[in-house]
N, C-alpha and C. Protein backbone atom coordinates (compact mmCIF):
# COMPACT_ATOMS: atom_id res chain seq x y z
N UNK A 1 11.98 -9.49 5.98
CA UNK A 1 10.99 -8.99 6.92
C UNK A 1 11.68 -8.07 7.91
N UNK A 2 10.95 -7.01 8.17
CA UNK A 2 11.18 -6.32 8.87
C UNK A 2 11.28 -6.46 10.42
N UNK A 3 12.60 -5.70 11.52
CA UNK A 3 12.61 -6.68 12.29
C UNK A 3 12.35 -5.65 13.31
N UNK A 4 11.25 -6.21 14.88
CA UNK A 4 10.71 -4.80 15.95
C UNK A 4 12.20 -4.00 16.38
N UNK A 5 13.59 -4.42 16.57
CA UNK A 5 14.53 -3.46 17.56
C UNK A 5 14.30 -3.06 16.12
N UNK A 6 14.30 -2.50 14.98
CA UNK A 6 14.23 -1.89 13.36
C UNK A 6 13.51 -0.43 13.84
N UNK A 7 12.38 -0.82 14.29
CA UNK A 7 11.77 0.12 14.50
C UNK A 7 11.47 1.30 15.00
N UNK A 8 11.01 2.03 14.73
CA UNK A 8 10.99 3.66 15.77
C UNK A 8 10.39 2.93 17.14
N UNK A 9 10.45 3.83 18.26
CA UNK A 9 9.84 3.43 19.78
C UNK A 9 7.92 4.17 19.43
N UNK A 10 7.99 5.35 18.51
CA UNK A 10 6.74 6.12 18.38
C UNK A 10 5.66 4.60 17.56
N UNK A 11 4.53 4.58 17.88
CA UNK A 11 3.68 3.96 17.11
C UNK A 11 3.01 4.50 15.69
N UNK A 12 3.10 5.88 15.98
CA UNK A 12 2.57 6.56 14.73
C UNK A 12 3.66 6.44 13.58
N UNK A 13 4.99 6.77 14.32
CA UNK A 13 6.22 6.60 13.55
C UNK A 13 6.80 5.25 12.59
N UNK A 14 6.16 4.22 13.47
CA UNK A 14 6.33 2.97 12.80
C UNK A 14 5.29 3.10 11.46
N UNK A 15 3.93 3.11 11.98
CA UNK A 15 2.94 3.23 10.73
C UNK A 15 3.36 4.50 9.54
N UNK A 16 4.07 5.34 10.16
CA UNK A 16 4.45 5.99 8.49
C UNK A 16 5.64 5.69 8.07
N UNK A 17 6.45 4.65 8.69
CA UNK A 17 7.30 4.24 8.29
C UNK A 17 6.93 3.10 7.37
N UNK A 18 6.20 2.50 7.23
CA UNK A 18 5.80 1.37 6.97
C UNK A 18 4.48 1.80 5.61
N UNK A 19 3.81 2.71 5.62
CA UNK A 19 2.97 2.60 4.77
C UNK A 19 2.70 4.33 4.38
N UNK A 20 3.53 5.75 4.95
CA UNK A 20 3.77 6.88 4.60
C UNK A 20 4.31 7.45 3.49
N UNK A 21 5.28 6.36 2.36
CA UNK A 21 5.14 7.09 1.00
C UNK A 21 4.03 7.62 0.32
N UNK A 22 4.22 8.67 -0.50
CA UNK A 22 3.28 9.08 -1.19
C UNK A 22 2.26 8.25 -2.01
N UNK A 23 3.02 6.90 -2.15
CA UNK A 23 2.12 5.90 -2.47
C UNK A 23 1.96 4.52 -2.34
N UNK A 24 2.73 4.41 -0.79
CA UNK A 24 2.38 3.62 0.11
C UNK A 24 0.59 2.92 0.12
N UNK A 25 0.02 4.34 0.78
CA UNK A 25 -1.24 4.38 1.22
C UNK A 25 -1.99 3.76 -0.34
N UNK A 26 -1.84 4.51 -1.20
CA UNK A 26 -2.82 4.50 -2.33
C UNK A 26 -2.28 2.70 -3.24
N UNK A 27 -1.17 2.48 -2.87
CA UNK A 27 -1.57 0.87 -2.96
C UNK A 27 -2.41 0.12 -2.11
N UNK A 28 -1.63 0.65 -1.04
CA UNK A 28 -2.63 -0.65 -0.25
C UNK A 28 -4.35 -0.09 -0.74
N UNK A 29 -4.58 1.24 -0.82
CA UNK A 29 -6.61 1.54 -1.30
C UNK A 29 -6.51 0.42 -2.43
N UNK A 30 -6.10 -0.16 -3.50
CA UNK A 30 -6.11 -0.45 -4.30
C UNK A 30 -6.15 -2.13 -3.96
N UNK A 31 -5.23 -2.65 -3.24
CA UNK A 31 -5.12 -3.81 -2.85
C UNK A 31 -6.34 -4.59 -1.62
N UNK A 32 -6.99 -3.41 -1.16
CA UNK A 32 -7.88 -3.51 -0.29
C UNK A 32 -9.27 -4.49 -0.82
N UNK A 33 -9.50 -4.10 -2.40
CA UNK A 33 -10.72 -4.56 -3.03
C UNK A 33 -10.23 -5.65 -3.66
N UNK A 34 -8.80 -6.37 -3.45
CA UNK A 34 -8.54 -7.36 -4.23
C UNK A 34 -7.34 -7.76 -4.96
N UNK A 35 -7.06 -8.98 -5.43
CA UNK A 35 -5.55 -9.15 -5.92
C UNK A 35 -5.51 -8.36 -7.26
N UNK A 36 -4.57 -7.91 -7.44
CA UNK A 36 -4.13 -6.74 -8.67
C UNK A 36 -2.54 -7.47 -9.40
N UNK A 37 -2.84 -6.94 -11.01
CA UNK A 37 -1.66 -7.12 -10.97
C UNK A 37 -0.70 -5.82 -11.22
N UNK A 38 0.41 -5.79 -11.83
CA UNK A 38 1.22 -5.05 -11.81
C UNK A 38 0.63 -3.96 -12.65
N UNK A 39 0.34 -4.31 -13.75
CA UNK A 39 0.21 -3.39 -14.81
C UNK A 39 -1.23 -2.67 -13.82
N UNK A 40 -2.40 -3.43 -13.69
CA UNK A 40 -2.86 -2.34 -12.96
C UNK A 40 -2.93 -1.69 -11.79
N UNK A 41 -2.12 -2.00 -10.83
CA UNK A 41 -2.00 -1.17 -9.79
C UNK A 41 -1.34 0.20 -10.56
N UNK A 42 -0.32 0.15 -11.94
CA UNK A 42 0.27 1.37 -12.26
C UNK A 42 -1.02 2.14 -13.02
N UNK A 43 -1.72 1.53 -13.04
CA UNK A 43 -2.79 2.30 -14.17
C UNK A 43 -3.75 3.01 -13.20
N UNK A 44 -3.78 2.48 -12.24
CA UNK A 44 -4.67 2.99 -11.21
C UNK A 44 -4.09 3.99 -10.71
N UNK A 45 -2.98 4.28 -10.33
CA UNK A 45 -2.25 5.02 -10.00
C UNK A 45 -1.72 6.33 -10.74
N UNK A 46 -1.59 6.17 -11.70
CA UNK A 46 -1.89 7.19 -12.75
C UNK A 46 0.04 7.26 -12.73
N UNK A 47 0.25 9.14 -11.99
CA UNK A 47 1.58 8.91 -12.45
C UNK A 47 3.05 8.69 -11.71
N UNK A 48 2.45 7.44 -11.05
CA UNK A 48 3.65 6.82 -10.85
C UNK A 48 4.88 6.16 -11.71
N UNK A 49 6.32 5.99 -11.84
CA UNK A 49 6.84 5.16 -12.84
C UNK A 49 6.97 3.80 -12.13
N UNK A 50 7.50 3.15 -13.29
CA UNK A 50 7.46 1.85 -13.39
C UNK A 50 8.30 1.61 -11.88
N UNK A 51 9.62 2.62 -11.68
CA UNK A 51 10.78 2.04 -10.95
C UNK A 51 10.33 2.31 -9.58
N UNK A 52 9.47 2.96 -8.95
CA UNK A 52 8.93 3.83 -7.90
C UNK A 52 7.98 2.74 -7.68
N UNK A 53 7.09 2.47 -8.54
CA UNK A 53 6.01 1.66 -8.14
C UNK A 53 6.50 -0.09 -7.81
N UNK A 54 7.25 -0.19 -8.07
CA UNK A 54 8.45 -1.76 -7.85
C UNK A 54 8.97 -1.63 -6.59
N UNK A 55 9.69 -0.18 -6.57
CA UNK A 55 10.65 -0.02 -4.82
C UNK A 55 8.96 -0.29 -3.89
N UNK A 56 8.10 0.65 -4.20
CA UNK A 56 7.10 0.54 -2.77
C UNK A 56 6.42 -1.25 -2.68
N UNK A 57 6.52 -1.28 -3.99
CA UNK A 57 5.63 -2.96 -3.79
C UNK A 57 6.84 -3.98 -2.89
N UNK A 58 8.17 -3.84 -3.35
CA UNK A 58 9.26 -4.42 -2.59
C UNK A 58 9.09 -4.24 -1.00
N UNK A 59 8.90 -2.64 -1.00
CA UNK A 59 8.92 -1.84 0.68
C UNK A 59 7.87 -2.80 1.66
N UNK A 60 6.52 -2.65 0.72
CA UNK A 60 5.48 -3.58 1.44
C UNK A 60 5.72 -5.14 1.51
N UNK A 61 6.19 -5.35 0.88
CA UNK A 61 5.85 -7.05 0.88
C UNK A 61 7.41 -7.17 1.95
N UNK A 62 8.27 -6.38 1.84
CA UNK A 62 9.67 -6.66 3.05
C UNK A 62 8.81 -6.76 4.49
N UNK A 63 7.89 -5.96 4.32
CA UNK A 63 7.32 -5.26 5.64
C UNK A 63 6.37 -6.26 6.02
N UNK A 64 5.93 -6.96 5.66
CA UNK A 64 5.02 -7.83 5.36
C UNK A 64 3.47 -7.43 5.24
N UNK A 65 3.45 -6.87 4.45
CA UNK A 65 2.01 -6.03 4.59
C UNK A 65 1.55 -6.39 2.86
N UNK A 66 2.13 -6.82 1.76
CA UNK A 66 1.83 -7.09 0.55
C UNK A 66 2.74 -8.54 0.07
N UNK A 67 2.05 -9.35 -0.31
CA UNK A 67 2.32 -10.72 -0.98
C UNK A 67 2.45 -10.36 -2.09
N UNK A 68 3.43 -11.28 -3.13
CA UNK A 68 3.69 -11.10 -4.32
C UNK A 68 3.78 -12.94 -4.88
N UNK A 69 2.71 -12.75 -6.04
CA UNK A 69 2.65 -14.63 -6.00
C UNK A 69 3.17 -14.46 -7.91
N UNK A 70 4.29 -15.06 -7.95
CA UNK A 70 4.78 -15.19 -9.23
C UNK A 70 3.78 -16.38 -10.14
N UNK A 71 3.58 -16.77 -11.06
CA UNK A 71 3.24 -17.71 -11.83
C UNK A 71 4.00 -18.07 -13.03
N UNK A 72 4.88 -19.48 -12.85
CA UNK A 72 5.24 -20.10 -14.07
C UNK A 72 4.59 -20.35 -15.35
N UNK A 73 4.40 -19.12 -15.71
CA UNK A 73 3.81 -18.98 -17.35
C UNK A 73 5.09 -17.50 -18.47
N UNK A 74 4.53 -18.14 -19.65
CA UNK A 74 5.20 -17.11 -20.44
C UNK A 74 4.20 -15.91 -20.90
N UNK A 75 4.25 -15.32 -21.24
CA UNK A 75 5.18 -13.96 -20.15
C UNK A 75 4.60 -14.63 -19.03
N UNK A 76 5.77 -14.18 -17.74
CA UNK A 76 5.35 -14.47 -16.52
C UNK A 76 4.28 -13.59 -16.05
N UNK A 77 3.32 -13.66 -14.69
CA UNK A 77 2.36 -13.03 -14.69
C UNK A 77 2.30 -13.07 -13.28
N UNK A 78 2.45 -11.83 -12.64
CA UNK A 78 3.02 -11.88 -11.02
C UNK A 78 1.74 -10.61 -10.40
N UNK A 79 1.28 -11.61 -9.55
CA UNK A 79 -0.20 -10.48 -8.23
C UNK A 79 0.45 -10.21 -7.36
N UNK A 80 -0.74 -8.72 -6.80
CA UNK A 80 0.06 -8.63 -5.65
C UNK A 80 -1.40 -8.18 -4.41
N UNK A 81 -1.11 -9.01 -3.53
CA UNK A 81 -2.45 -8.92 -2.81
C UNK A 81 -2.25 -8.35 -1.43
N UNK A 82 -2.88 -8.24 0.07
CA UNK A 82 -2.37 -7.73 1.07
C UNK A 82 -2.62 -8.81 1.84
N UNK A 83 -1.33 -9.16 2.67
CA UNK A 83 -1.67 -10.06 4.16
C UNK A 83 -2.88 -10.08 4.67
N UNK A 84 -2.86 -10.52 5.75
CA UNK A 84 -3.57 -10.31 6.83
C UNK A 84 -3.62 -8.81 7.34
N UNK A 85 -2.20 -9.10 7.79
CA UNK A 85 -1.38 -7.61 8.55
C UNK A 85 -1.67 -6.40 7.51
N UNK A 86 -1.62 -6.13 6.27
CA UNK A 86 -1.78 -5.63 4.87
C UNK A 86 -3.15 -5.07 5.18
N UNK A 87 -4.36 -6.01 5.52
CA UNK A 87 -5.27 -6.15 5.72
C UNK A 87 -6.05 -5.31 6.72
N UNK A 88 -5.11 -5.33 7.49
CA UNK A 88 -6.15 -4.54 8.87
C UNK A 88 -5.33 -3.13 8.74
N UNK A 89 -5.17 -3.03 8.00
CA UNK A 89 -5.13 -1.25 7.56
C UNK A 89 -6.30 -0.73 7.52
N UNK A 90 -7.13 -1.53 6.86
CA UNK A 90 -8.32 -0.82 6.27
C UNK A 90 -9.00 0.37 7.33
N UNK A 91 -9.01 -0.03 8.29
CA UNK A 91 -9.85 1.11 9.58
C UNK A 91 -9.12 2.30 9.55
N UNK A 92 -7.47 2.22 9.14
CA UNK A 92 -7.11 3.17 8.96
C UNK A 92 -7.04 4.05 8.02
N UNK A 93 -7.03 3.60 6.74
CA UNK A 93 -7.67 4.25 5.77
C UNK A 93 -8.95 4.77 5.71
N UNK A 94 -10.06 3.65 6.01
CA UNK A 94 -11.30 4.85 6.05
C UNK A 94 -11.24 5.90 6.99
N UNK A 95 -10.77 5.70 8.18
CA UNK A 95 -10.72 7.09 9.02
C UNK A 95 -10.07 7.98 7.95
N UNK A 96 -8.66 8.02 7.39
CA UNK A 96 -8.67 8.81 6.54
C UNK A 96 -9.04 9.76 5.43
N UNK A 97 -9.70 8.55 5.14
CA UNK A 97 -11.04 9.12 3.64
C UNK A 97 -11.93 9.69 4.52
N UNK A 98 -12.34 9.09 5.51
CA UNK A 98 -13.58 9.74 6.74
C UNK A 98 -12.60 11.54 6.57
N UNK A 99 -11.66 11.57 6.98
CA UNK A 99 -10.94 13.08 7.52
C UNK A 99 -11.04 13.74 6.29
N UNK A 100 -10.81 13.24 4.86
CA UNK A 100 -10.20 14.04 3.58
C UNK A 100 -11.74 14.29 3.15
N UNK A 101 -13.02 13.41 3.64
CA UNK A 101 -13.78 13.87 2.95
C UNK A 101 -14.43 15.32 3.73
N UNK A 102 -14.54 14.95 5.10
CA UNK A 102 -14.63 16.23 6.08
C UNK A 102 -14.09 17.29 5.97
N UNK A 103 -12.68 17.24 5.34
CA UNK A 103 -11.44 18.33 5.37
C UNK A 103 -12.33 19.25 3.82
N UNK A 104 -12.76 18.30 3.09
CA UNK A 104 -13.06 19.11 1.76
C UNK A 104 -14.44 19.65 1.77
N UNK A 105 -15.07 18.83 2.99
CA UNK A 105 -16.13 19.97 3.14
C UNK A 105 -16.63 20.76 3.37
N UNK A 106 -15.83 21.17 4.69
CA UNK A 106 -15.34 22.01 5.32
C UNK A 106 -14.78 23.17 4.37
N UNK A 107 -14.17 22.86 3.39
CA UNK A 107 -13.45 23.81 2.63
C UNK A 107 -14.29 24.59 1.58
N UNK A 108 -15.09 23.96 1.48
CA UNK A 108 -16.90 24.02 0.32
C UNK A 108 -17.17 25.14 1.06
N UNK A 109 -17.80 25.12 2.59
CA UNK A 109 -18.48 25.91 3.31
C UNK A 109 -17.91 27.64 3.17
């Protein structure tokens, strides 16, 4: 877990530190509607690789913003869902989608 002296002093700086990879954000959209597992968060994602999509799920769940619940079965079969903390992103994402959908309509006009 990530620890506060870790952190930038900026607030904006922390939040793109924390969820500003290129596909940071577009997990957590994905994790927002529910526990996922591996194979499809990559499918959803289109073209991410395998090794990229492992570092950010690691990044989040260090951060504590994504849980990872293993299950003792063969093949093993491991979810990955969002905290609490994970959780209250969401306002920030729709403002976003709120901006990208404005930004593209704007661009229509």
């Amino acid at each position: 877990m990530i620890k506060k002296k870790d952190l930038p002093a900026c607030p904006v700086e922390t939040a793109l530190l924390l969820i500003g990879t290129r596909w940071g954000p577009l997990i957590v959209r994905d994790l927002l509607s529910g526990t996922k597992r591996f194979g499809e968060l990559k499918k959803s994602l289109g073209g991410v690789s395998q090794k990229v999509l492992t570092q950010n799920l690691r990044s989040l769940e260090e951060y504590g913003l994504v849980k990872r619940k293993v299950y003792a079965e063969v093949p093993p079969r491991v979810e990955y869902s969002l905290t609490e903390m994970g959780k209250s992103i969401k306002p920030i994402h729709d403002a976003l989608w709120q901006w990208g959908e404005h930004f593209k309509d704007d661009l229509k006009g």
